[in-house]
N, C-alpha and C. Protein backbone atom coordinates (compact mmCIF):
# COMPACT_ATOMS: atom_id res chain seq x y z
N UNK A 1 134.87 234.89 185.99
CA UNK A 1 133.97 234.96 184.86
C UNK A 1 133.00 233.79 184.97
N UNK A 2 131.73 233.91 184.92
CA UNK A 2 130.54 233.08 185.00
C UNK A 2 130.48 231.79 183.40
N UNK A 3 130.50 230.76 183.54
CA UNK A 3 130.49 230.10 182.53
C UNK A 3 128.80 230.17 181.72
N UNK A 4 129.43 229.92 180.40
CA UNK A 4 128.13 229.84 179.71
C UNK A 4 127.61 228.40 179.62
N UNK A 5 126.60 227.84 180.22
CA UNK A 5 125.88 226.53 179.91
C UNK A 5 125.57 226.65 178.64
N UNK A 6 125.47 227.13 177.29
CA UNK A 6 125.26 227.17 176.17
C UNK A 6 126.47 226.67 175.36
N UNK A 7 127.80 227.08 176.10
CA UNK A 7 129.39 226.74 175.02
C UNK A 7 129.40 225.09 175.49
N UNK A 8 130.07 225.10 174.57
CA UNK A 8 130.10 223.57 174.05
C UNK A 8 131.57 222.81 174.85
N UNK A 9 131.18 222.48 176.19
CA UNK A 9 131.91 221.90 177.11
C UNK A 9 131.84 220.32 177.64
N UNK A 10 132.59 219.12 176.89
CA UNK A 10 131.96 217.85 177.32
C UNK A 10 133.39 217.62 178.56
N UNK A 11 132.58 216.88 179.99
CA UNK A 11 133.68 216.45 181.08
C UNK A 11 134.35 215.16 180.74
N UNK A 12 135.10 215.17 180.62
CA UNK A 12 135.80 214.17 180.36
C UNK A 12 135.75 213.22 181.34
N UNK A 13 135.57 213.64 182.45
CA UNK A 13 135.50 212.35 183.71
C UNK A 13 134.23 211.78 183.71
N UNK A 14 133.23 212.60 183.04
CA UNK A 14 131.73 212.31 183.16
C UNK A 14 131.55 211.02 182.02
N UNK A 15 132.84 211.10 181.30
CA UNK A 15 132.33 210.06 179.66
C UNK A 15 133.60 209.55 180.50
N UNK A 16 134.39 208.82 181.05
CA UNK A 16 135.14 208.07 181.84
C UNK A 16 134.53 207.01 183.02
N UNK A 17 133.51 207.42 183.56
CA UNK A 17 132.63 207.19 184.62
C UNK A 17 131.67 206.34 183.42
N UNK A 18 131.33 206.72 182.21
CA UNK A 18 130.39 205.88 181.44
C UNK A 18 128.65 206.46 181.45
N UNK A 19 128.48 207.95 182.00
CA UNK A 19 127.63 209.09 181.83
C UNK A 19 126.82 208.27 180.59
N UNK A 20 127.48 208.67 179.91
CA UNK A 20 127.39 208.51 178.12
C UNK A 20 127.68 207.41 177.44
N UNK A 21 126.77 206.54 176.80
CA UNK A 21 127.54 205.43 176.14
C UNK A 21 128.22 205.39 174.97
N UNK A 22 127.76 207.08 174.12
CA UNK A 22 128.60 207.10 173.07
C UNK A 22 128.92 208.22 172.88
N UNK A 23 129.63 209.01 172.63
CA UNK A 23 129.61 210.69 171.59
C UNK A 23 129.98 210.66 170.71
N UNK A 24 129.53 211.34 169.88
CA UNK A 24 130.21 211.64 168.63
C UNK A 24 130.43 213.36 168.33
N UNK A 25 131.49 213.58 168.04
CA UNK A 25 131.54 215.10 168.12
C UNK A 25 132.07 215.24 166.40
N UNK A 26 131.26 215.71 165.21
CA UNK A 26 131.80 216.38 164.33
C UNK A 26 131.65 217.84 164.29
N UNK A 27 132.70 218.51 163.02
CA UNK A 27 132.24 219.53 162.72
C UNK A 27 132.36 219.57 161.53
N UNK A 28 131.68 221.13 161.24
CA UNK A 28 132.37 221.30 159.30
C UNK A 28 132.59 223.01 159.17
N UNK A 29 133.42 223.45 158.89
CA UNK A 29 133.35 224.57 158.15
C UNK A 29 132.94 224.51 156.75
N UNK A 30 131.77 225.91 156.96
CA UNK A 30 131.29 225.82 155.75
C UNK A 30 132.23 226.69 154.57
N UNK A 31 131.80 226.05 153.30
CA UNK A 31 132.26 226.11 152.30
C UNK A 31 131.49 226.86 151.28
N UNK A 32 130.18 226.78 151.71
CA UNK A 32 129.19 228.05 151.20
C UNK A 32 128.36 227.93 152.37
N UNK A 33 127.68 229.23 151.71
CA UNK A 33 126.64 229.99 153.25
C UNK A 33 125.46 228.93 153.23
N UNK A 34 124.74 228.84 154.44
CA UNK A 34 123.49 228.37 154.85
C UNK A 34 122.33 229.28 154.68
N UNK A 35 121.31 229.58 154.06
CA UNK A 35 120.55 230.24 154.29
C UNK A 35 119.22 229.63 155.23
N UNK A 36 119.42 230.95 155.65
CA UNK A 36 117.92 230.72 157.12
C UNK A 36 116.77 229.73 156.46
N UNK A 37 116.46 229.06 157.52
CA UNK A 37 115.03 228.21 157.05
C UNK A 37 115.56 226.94 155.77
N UNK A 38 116.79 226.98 155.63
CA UNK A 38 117.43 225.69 154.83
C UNK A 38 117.26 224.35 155.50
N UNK A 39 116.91 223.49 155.09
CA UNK A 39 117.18 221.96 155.71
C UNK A 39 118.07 221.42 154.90
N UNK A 40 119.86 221.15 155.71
CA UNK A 40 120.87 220.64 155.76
C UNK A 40 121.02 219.57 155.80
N UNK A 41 122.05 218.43 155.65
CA UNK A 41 122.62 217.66 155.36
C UNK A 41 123.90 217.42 156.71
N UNK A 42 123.58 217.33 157.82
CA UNK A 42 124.61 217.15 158.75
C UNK A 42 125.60 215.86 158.80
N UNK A 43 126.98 215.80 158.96
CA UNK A 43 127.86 214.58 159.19
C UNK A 43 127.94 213.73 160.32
N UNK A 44 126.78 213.81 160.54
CA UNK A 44 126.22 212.58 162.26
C UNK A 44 125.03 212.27 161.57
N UNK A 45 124.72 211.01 162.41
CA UNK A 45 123.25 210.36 162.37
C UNK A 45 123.28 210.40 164.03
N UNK A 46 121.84 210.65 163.68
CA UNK A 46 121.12 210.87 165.37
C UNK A 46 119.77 210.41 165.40
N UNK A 47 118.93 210.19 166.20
CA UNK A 47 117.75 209.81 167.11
C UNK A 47 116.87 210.97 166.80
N UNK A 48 115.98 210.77 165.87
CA UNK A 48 114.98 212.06 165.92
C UNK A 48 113.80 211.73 166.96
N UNK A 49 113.85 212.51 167.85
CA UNK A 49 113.12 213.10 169.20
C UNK A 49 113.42 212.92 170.50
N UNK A 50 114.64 212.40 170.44
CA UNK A 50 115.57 211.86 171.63
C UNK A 50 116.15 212.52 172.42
N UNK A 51 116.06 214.06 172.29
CA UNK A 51 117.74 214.73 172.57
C UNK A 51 118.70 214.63 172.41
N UNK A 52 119.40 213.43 171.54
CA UNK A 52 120.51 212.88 171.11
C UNK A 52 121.45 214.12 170.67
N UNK A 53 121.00 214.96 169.93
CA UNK A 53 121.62 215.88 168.97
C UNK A 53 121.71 217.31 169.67
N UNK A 54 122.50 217.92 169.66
CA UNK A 54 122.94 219.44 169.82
C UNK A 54 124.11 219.87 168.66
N UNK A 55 123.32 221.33 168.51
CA UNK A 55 124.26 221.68 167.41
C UNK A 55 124.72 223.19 167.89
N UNK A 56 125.71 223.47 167.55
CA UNK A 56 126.60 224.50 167.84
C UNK A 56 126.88 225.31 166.62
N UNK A 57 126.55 226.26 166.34
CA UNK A 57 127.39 227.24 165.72
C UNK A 57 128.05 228.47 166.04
N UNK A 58 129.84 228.60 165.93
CA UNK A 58 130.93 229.03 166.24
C UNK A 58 130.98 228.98 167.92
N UNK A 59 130.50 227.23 168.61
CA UNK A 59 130.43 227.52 170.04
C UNK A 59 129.31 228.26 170.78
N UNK A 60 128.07 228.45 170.16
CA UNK A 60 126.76 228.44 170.64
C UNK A 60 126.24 227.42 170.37
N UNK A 61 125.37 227.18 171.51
CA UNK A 61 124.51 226.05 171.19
C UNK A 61 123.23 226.66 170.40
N UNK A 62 122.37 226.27 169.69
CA UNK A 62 121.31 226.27 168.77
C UNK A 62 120.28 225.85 169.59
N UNK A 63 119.01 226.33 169.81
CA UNK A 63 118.26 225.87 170.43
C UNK A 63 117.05 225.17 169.84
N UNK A 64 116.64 224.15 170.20
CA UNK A 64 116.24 223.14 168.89
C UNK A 64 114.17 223.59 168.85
N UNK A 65 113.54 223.71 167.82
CA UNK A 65 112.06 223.90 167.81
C UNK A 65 111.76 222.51 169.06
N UNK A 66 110.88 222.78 169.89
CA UNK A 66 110.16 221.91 171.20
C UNK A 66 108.76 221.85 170.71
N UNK A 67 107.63 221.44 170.47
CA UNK A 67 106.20 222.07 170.27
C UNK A 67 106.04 223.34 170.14
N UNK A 68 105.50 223.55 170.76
CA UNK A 68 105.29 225.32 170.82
C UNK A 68 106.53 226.19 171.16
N UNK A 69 107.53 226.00 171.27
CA UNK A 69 108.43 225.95 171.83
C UNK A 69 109.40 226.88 170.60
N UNK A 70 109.64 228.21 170.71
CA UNK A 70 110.56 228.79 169.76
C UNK A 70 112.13 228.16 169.73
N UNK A 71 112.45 228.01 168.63
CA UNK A 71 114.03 228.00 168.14
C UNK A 71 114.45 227.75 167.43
N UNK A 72 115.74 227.52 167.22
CA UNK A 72 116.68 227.52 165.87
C UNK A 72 116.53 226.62 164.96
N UNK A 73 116.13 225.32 164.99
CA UNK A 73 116.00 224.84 164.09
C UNK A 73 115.72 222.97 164.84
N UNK A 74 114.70 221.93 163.50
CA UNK A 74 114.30 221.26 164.00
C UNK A 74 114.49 220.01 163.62
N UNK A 75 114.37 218.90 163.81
CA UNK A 75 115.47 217.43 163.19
C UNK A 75 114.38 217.21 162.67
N UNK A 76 114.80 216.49 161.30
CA UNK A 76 114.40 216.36 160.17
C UNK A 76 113.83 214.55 160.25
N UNK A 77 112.28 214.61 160.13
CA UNK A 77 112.35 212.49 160.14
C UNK A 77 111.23 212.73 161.11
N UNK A 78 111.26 210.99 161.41
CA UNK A 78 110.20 210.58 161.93
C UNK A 78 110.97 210.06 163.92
N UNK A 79 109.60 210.68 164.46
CA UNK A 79 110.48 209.78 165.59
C UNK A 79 110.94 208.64 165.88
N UNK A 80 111.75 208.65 166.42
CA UNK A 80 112.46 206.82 166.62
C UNK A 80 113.41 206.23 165.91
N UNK A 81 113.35 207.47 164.31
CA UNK A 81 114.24 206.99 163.25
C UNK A 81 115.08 207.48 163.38
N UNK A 82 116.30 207.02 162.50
CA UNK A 82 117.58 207.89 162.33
C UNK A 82 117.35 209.16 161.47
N UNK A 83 118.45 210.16 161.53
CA UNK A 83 118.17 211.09 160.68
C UNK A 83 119.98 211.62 160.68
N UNK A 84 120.08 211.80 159.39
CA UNK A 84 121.09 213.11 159.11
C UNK A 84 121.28 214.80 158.74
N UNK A 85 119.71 215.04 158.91
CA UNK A 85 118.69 216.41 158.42
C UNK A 85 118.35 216.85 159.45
N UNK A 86 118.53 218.43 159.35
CA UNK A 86 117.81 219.59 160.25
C UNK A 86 117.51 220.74 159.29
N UNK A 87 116.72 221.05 159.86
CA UNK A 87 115.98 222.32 159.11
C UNK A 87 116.71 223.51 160.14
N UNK A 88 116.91 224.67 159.47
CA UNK A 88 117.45 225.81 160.22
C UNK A 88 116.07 226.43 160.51
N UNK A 89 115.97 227.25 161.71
CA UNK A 89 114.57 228.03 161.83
C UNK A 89 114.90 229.70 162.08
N UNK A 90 114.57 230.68 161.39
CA UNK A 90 114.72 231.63 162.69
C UNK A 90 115.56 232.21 162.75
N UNK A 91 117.06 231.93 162.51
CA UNK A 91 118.08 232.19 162.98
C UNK A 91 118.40 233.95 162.92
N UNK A 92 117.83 234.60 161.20
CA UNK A 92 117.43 235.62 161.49
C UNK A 92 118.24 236.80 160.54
N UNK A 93 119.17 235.56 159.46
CA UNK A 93 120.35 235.81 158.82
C UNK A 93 120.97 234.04 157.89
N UNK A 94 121.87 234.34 157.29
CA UNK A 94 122.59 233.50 156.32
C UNK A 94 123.69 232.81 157.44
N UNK A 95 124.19 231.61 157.68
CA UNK A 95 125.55 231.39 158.40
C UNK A 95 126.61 231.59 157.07
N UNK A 96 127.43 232.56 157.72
CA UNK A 96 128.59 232.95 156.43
C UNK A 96 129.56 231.61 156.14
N UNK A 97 130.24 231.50 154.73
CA UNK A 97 131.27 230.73 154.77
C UNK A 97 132.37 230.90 155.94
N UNK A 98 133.14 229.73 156.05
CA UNK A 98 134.23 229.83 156.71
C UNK A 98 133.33 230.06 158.44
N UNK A 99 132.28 229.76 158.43
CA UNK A 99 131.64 229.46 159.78
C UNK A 99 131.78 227.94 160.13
N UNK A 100 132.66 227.41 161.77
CA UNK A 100 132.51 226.58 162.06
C UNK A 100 131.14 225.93 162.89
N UNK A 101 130.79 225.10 162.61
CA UNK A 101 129.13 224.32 163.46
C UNK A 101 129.56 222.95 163.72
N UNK A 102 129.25 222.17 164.86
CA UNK A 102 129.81 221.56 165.68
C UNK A 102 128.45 220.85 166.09
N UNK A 103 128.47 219.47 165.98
CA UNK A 103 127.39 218.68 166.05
C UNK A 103 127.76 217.64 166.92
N UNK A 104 127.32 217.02 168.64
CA UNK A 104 127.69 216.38 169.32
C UNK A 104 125.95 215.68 169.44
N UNK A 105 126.47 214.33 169.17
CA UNK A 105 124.82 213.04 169.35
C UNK A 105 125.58 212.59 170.56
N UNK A 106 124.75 212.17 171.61
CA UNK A 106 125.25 211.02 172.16
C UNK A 106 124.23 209.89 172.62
N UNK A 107 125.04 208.93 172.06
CA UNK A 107 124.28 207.39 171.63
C UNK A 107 125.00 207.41 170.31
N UNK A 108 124.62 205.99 169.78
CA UNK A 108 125.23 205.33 168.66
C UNK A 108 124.46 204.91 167.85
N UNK A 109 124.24 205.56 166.42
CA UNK A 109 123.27 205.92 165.64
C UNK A 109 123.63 205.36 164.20
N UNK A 110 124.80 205.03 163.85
CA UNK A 110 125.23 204.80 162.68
C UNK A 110 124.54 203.35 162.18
């Protein structure tokens, strides 16, 4: 079976070796629904325009707005700053309760 570069796979030897100087991996099941085009309240602080941030929902990755660039949704702030906000984009639907989303920064943002 062909792996998906989209599921949410960190190497452990790669953050052993020192790849990465920090991760942070939360999640949350939601407790009420998200509606499309909402800007959220995420449990990480991250680097707005860094790549720092990937977000996952139920083990997809989310593909983040680029410039012109279509996708799911876009970090909330100014560049350079911290942020705990994303806007959903697109997605095309509500994320139901009892949906897990999975937020990995890496760097150290707090």
């Amino acid at each position: 079976m062909a792996s998906n570069p989209n599921k949410l796979v960190l190497d452990v030897e790669e953050l052993k070796k020192g790849k990465f100087s920090a991760v942070q991996i939360k999640y949350t099941i939601l407790e009420s629904a998200i509606e499309d085009n909402s800007t959220i309240t995420i449990p990480v602080t991250y680097q707005v325009g860094n790549n720092s941030l990937e977000v996952y929902v139920l083990g997809e990755r989310l593909v983040k707005v680029d410039g012109d660039k279509d996708g799911h949704y876009t970090e909330v702030g100014t560049a350079g700053q911290t942020s705990n906000k994303i806007q959903l984009h697109n997605i095309g639907q509500s994320i139901p309760v009892g949906t897990v989303i999975t937020y990995v920064v890496t760097g150290d943002y707090t």
